[in-house]
C-alpha atoms as a PDB file:
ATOM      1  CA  UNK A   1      17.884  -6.988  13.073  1.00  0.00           C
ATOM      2  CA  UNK A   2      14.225  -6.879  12.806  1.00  0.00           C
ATOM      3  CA  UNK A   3      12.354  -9.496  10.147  1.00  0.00           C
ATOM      4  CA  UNK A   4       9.159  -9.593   9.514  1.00  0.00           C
ATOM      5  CA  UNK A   5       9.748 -12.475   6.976  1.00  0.00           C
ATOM      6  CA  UNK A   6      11.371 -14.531   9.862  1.00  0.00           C
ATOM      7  CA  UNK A   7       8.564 -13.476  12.086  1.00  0.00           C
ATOM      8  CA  UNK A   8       6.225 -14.625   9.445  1.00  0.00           C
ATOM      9  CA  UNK A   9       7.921 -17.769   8.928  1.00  0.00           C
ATOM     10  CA  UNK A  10       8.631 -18.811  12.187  1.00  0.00           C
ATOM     11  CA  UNK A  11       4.512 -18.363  12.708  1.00  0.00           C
ATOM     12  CA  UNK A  12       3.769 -20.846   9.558  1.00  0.00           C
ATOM     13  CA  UNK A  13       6.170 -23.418  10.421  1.00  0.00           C
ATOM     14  CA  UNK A  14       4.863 -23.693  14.259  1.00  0.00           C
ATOM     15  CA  UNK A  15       0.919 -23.425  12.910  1.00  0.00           C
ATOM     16  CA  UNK A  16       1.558 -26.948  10.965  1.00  0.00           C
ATOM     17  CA  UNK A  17       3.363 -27.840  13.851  1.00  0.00           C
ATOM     18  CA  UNK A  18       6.689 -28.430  12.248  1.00  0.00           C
ATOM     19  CA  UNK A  19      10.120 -28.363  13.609  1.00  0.00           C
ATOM     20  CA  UNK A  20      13.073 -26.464  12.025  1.00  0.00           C
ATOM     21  CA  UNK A  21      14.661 -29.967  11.491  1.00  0.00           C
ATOM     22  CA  UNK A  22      11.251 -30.633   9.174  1.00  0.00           C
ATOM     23  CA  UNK A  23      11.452 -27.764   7.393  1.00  0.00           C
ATOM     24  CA  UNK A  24      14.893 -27.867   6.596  1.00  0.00           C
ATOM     25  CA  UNK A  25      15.009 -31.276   5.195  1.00  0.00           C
ATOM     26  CA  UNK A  26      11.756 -30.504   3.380  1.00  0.00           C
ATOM     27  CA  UNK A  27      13.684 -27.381   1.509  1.00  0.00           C
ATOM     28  CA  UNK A  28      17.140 -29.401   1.851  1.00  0.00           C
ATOM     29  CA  UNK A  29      19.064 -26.047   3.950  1.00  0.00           C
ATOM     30  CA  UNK A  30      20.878 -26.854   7.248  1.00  0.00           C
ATOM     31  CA  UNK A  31      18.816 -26.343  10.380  1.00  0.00           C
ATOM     32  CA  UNK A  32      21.329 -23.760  11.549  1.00  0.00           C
ATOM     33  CA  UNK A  33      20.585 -21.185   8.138  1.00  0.00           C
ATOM     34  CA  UNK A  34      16.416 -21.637   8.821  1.00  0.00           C
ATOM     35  CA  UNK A  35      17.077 -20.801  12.074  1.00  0.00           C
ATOM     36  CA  UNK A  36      18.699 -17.528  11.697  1.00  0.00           C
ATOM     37  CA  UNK A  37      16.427 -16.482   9.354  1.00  0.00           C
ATOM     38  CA  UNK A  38      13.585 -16.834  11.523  1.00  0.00           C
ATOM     39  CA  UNK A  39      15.097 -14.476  14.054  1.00  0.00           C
ATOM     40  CA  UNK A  40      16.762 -12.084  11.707  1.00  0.00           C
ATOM     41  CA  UNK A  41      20.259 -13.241  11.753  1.00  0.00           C
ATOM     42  CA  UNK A  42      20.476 -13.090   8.373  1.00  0.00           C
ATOM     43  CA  UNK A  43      18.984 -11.749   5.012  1.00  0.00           C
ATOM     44  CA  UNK A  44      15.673 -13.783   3.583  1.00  0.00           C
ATOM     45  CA  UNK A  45      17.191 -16.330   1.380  1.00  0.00           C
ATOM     46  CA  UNK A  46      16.761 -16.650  -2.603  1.00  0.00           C
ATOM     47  CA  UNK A  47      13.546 -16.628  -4.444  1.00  0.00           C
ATOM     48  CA  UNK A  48      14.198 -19.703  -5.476  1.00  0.00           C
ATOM     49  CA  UNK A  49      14.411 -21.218  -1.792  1.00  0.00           C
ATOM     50  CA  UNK A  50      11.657 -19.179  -0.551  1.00  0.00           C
ATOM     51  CA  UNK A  51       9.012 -20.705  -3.646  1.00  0.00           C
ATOM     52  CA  UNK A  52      10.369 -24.036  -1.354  1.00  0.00           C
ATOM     53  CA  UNK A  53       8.871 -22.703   1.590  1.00  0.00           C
ATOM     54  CA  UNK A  54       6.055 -21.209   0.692  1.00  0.00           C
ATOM     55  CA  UNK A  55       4.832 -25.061  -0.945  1.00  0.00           C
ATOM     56  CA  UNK A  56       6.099 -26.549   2.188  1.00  0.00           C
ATOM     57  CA  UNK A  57       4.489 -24.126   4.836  1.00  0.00           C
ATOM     58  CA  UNK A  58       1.376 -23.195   2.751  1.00  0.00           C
ATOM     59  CA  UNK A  59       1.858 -19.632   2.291  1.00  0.00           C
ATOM     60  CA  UNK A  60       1.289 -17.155  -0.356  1.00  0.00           C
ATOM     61  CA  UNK A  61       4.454 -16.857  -2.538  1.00  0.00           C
ATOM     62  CA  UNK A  62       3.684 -13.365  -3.404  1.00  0.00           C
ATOM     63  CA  UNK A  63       3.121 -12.186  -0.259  1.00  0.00           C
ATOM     64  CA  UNK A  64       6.679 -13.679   1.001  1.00  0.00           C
ATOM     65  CA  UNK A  65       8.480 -12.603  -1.773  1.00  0.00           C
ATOM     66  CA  UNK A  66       7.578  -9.047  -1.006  1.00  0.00           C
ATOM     67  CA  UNK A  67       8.038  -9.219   2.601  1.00  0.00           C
ATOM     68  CA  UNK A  68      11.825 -10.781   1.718  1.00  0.00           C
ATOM     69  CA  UNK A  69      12.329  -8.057  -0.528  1.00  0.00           C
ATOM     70  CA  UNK A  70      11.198  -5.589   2.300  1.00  0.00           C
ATOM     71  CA  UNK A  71      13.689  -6.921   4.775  1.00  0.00           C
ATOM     72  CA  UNK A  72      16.815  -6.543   2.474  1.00  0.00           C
ATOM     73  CA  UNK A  73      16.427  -3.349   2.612  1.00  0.00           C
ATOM     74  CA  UNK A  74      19.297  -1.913   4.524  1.00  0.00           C
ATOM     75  CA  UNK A  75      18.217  -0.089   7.709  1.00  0.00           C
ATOM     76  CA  UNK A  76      19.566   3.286   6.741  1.00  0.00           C
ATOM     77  CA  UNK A  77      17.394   3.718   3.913  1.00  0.00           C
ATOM     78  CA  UNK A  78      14.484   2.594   5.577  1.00  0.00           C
ATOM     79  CA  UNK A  79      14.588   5.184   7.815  1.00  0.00           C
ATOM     80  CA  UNK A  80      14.678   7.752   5.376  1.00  0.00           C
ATOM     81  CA  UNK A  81      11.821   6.248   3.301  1.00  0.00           C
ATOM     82  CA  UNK A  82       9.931   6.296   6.586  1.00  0.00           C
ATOM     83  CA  UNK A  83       8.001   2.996   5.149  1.00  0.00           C
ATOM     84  CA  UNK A  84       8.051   1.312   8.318  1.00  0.00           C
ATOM     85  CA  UNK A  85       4.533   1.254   9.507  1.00  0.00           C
ATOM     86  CA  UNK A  86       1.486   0.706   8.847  1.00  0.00           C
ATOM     87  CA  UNK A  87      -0.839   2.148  12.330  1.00  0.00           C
ATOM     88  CA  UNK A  88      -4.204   0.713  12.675  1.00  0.00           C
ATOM     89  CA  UNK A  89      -6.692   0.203  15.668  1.00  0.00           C
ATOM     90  CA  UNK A  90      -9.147  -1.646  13.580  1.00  0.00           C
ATOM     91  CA  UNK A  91      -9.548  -4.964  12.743  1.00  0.00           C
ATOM     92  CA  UNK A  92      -9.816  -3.932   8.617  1.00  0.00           C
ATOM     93  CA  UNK A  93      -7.023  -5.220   7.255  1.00  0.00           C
ATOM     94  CA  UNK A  94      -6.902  -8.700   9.048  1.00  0.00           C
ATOM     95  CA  UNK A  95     -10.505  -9.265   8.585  1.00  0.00           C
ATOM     96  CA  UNK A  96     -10.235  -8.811   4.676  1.00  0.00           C
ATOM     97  CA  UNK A  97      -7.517 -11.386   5.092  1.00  0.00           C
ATOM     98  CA  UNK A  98      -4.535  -9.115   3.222  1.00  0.00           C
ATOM     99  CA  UNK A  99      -0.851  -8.590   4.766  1.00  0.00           C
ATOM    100  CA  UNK A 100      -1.088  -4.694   4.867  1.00  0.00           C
ATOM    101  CA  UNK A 101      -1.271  -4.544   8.561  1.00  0.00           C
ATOM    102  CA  UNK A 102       1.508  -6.607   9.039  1.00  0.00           C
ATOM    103  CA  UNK A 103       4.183  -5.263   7.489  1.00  0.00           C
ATOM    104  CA  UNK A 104       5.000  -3.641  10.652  1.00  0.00           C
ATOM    105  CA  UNK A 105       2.563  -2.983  12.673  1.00  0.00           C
ATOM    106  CA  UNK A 106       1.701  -1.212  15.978  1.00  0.00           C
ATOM    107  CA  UNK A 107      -1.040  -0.347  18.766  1.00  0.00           C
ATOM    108  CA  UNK A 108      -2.117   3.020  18.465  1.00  0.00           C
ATOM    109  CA  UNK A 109      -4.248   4.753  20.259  1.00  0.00           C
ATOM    110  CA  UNK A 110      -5.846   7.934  18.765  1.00  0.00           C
ATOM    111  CA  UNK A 111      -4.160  11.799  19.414  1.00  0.00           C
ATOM    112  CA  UNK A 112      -4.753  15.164  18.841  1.00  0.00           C
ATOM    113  CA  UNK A 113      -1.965  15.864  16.834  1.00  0.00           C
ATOM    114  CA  UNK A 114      -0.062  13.264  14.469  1.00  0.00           C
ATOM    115  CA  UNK A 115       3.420  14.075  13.623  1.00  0.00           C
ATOM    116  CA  UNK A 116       3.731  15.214  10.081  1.00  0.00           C
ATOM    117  CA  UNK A 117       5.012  11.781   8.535  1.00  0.00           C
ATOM    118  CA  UNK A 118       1.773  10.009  10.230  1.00  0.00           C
ATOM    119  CA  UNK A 119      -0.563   9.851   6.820  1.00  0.00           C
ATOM    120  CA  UNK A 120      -4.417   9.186   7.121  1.00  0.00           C
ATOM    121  CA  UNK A 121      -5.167   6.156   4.760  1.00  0.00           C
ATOM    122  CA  UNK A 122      -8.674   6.026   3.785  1.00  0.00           C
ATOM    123  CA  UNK A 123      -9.790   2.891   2.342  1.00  0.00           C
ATOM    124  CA  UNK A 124     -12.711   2.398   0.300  1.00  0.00           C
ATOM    125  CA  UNK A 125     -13.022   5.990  -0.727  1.00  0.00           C
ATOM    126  CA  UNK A 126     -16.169   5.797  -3.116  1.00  0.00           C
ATOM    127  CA  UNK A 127     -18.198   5.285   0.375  1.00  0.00           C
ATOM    128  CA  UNK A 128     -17.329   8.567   1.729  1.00  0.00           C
ATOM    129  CA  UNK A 129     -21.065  11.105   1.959  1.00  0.00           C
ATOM    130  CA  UNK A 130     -19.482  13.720   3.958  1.00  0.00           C
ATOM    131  CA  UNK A 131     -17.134  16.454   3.723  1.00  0.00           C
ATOM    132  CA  UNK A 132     -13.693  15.124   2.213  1.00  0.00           C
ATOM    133  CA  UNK A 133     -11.474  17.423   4.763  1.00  0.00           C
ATOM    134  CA  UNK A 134     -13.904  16.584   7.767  1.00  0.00           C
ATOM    135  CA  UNK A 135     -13.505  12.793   6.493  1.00  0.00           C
ATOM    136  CA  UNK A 136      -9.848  12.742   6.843  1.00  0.00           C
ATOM    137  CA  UNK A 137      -9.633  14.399  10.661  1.00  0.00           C
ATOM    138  CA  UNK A 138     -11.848  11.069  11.187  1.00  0.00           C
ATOM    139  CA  UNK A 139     -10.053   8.126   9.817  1.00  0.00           C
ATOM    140  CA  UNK A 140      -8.731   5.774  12.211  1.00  0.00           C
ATOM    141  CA  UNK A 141      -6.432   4.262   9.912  1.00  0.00           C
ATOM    142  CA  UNK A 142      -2.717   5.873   9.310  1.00  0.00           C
ATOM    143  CA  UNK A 143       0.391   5.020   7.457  1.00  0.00           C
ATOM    144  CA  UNK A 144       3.869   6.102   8.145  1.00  0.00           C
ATOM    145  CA  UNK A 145       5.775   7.448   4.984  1.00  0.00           C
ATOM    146  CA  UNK A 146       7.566  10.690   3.872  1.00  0.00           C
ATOM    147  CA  UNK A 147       8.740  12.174   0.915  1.00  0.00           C
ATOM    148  CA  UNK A 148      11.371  14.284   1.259  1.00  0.00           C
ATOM    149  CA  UNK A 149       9.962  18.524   0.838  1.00  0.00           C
ATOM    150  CA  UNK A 150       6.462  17.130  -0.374  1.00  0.00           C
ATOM    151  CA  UNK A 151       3.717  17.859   1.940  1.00  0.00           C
ATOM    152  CA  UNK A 152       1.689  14.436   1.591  1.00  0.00           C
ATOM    153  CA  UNK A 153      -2.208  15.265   2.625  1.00  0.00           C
ATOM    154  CA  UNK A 154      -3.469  11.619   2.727  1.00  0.00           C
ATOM    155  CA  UNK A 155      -3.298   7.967   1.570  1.00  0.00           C
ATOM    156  CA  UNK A 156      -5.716   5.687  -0.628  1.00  0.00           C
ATOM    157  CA  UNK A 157      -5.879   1.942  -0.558  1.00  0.00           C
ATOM    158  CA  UNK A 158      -6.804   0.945  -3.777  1.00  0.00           C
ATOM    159  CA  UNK A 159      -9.622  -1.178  -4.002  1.00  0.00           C
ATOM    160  CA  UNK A 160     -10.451  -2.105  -7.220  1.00  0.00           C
ATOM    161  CA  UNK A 161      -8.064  -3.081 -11.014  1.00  0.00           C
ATOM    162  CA  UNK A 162      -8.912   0.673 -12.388  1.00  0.00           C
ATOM    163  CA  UNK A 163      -5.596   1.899 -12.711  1.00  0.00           C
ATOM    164  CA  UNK A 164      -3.753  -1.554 -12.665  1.00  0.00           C
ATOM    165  CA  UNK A 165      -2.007  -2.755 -15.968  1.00  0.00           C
ATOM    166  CA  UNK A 166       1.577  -4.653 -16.912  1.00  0.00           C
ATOM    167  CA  UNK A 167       3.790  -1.627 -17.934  1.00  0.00           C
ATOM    168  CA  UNK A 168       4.703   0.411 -15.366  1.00  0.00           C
ATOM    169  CA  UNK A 169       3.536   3.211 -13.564  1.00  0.00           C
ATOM    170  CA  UNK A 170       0.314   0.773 -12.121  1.00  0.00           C
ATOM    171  CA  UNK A 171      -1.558   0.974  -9.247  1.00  0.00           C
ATOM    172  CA  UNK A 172      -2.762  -2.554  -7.952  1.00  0.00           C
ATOM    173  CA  UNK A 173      -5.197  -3.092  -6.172  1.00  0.00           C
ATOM    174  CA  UNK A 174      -3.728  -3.479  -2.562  1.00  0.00           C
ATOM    175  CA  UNK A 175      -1.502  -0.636  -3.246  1.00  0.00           C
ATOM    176  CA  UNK A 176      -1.257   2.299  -1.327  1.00  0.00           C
ATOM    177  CA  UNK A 177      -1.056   5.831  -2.999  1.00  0.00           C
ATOM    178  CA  UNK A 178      -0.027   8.991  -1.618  1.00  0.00           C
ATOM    179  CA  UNK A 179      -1.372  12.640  -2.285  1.00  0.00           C
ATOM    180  CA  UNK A 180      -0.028  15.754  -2.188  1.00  0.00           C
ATOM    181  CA  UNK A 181      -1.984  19.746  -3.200  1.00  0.00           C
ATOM    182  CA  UNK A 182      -2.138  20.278  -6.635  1.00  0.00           C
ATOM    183  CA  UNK A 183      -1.775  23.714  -7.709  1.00  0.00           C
ATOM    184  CA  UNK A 184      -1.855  23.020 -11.905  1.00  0.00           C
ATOM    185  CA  UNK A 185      -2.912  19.956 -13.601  1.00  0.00           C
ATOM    186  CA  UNK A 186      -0.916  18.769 -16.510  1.00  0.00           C
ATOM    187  CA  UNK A 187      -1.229  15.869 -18.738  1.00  0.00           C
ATOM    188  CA  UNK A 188      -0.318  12.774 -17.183  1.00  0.00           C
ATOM    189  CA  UNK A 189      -0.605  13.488 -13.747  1.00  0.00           C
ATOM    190  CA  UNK A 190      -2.516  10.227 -11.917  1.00  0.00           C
ATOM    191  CA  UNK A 191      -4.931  12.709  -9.502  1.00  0.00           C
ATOM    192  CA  UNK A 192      -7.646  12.037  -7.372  1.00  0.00           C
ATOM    193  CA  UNK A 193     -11.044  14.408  -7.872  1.00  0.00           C
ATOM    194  CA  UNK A 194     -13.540  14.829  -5.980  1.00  0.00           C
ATOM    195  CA  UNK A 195     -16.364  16.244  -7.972  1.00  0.00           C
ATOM    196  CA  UNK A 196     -20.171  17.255  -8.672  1.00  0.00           C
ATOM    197  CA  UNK A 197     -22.178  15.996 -11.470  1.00  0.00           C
ATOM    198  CA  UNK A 198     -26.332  15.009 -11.836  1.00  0.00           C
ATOM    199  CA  UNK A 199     -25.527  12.031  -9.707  1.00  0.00           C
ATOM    200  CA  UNK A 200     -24.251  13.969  -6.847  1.00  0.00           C
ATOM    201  CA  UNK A 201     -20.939  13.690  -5.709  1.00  0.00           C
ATOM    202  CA  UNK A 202     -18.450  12.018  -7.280  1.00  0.00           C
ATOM    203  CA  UNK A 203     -14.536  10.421  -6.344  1.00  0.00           C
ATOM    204  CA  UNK A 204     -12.375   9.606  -8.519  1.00  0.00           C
ATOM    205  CA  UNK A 205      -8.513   7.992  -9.477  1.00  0.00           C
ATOM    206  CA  UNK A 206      -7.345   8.503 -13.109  1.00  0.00           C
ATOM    207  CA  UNK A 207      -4.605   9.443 -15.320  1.00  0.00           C
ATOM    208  CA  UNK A 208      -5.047  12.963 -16.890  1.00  0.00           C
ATOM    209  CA  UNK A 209      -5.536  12.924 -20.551  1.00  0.00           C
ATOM    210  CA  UNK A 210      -6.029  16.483 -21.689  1.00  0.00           C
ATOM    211  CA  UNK A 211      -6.598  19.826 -19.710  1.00  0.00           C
ATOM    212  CA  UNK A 212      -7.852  22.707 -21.486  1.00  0.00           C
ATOM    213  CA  UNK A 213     -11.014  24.996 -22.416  1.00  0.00           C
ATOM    214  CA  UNK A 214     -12.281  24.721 -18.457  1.00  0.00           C
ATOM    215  CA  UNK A 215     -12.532  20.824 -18.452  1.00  0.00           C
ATOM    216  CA  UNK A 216     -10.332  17.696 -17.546  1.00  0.00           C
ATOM    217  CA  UNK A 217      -9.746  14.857 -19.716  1.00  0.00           C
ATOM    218  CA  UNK A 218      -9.574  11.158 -17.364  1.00  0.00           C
ATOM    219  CA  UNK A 219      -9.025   7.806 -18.019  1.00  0.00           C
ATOM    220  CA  UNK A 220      -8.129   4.641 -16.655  1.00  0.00           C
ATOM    221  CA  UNK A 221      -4.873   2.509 -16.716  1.00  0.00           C
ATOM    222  CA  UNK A 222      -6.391  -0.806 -17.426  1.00  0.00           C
ATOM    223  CA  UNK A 223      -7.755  -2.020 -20.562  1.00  0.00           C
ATOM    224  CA  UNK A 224     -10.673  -3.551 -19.950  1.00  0.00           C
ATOM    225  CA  UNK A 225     -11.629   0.424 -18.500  1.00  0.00           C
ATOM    226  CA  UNK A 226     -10.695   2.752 -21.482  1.00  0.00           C
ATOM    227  CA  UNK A 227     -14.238   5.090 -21.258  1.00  0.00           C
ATOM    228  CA  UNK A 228     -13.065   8.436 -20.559  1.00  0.00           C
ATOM    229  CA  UNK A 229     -14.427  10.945 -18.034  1.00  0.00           C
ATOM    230  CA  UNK A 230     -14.445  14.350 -18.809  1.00  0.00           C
ATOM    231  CA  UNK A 231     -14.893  16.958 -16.003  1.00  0.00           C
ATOM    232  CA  UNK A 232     -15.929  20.249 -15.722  1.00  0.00           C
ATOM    233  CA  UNK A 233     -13.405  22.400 -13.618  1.00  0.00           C
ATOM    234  CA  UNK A 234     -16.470  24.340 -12.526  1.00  0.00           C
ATOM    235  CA  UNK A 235     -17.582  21.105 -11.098  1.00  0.00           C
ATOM    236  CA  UNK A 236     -14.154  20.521  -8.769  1.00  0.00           C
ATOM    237  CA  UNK A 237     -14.476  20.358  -5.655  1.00  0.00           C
ATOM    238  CA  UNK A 238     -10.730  19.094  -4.720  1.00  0.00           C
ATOM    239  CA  UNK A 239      -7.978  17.774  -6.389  1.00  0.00           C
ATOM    240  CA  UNK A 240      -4.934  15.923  -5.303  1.00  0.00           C
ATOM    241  CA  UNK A 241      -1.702  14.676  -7.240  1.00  0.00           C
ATOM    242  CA  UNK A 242      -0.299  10.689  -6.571  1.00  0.00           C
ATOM    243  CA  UNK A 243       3.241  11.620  -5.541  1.00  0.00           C
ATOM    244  CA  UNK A 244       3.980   8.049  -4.368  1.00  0.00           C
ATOM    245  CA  UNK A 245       3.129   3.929  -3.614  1.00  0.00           C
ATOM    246  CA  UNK A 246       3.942   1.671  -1.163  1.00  0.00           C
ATOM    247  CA  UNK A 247       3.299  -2.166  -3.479  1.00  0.00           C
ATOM    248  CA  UNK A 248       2.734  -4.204  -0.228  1.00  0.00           C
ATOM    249  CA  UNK A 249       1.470  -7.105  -2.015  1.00  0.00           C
END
């Protein structure tokens, strides 16, 4: 069985130079239990005993939680959600300190051709000057995810708290968000635009309001970011509909 959470642990407990015996007296478990768990001979344990570890190892409670919650899992369906890598080259995601490229990670070194479930994830999107389609061919980042009969054209780390709120659907930032062709827009799509206006050219991630007399009616999720956007669709130049997340954080 393969656990990142026991890989992760495992790491944590030998960086403070602990023993299992420590630990395990620390978080009052048998040495035995900690032990599997750090080499995936068992499930990641209870919340509750992981909020232990995370104050005795120094480690981000969030961040474990949702790697425990990754590794229950059963194999089977991971598989068929394809959510099992994250393929970088770069040094991105470590440097900005978040657990993205971790999840499950491997070396990869550029090719040709990707196989169709390979996604390119582009990352701070609002920085990209040149063509959109040329853009993608170029990324060096990719994710590893498929949706069964959707043809997924690329992936977007979010960056910023746009489209985050409490109720659900949200898109937090760390999130990554899949995109598929959009032939129609309707009303409460989330899509991502790229388009023209005086300031030149223009990306953005919103939730469709309205869609009529040639324009598009945005907004975001959050609050604190209610101004609307409206867009001419003269002014399009591509569109793309979020047909799924992967909430690695």
């Amino acid at each position: 069985m393969t656990s990142v959470f026991g890989k992760k642990i495992r790491e944590a407990r030998k960086g403070l130079k602990l023993t299992l015996d420590d630990v395990a007296k620390k978080i009052k478990t048998s040495k035995g239990y900690l032990s599997d768990i750090e080499n995936g001979k068992t499930n990641p344990p209870s919340d509750k005993l992981i909020r232990k570890l995370c104050k005795v190892l120094k480690m981000d409670r969030k961040v474990l939680l949702r790697l425990s919650h990754i590794d229950k899992i059963p194999e089977d369906i991971k598989q068929e959600l394809h959510i099992s890598k994250i393929i970088t080259p770069s040094k991105y995601l470590k440097e900005k300190g978040n657990e993205l490229s971790s999840i499950l990670e491997e070396e990869y070194t550029k090719r040709k051709s990707m196989p169709e479930d390979y996604i390119p994830l582009i990352h701070n999107y609002e920085k990209i000057e040149q063509d959109f389609e040329e853009h993608i061919k170029n990324v060096q980042d990719y994710v590893r995810f498929k949706i069964y009969k959707i043809s997924i054209v690329f992936a977007l780390h979010i960056f910023d708290e746009m489209m985050e709120r409490k109720a659900l659907p949200s898109f937090c930032k760390g999130n990554v968000v899949f995109f598929s062709e959009i032939e129609h827009i309707h009303k409460n799509d989330f899509v991502f635009v790229i388009h023209q206006n005086q300031s030149g050219m223009q990306k953005t991630f919103r939730q469709v309001t309205e869609s009529n007399r040639g324009k598009i009616y945005l907004k975001a999720l959050n609050p604190r970011f209610r101004k609307e956007t409206i867009i001419s669709r003269k002014n399009i130049i591509g569109i793309w509909r979020a047909v799924g997340r992967l909430e690695l954080f």
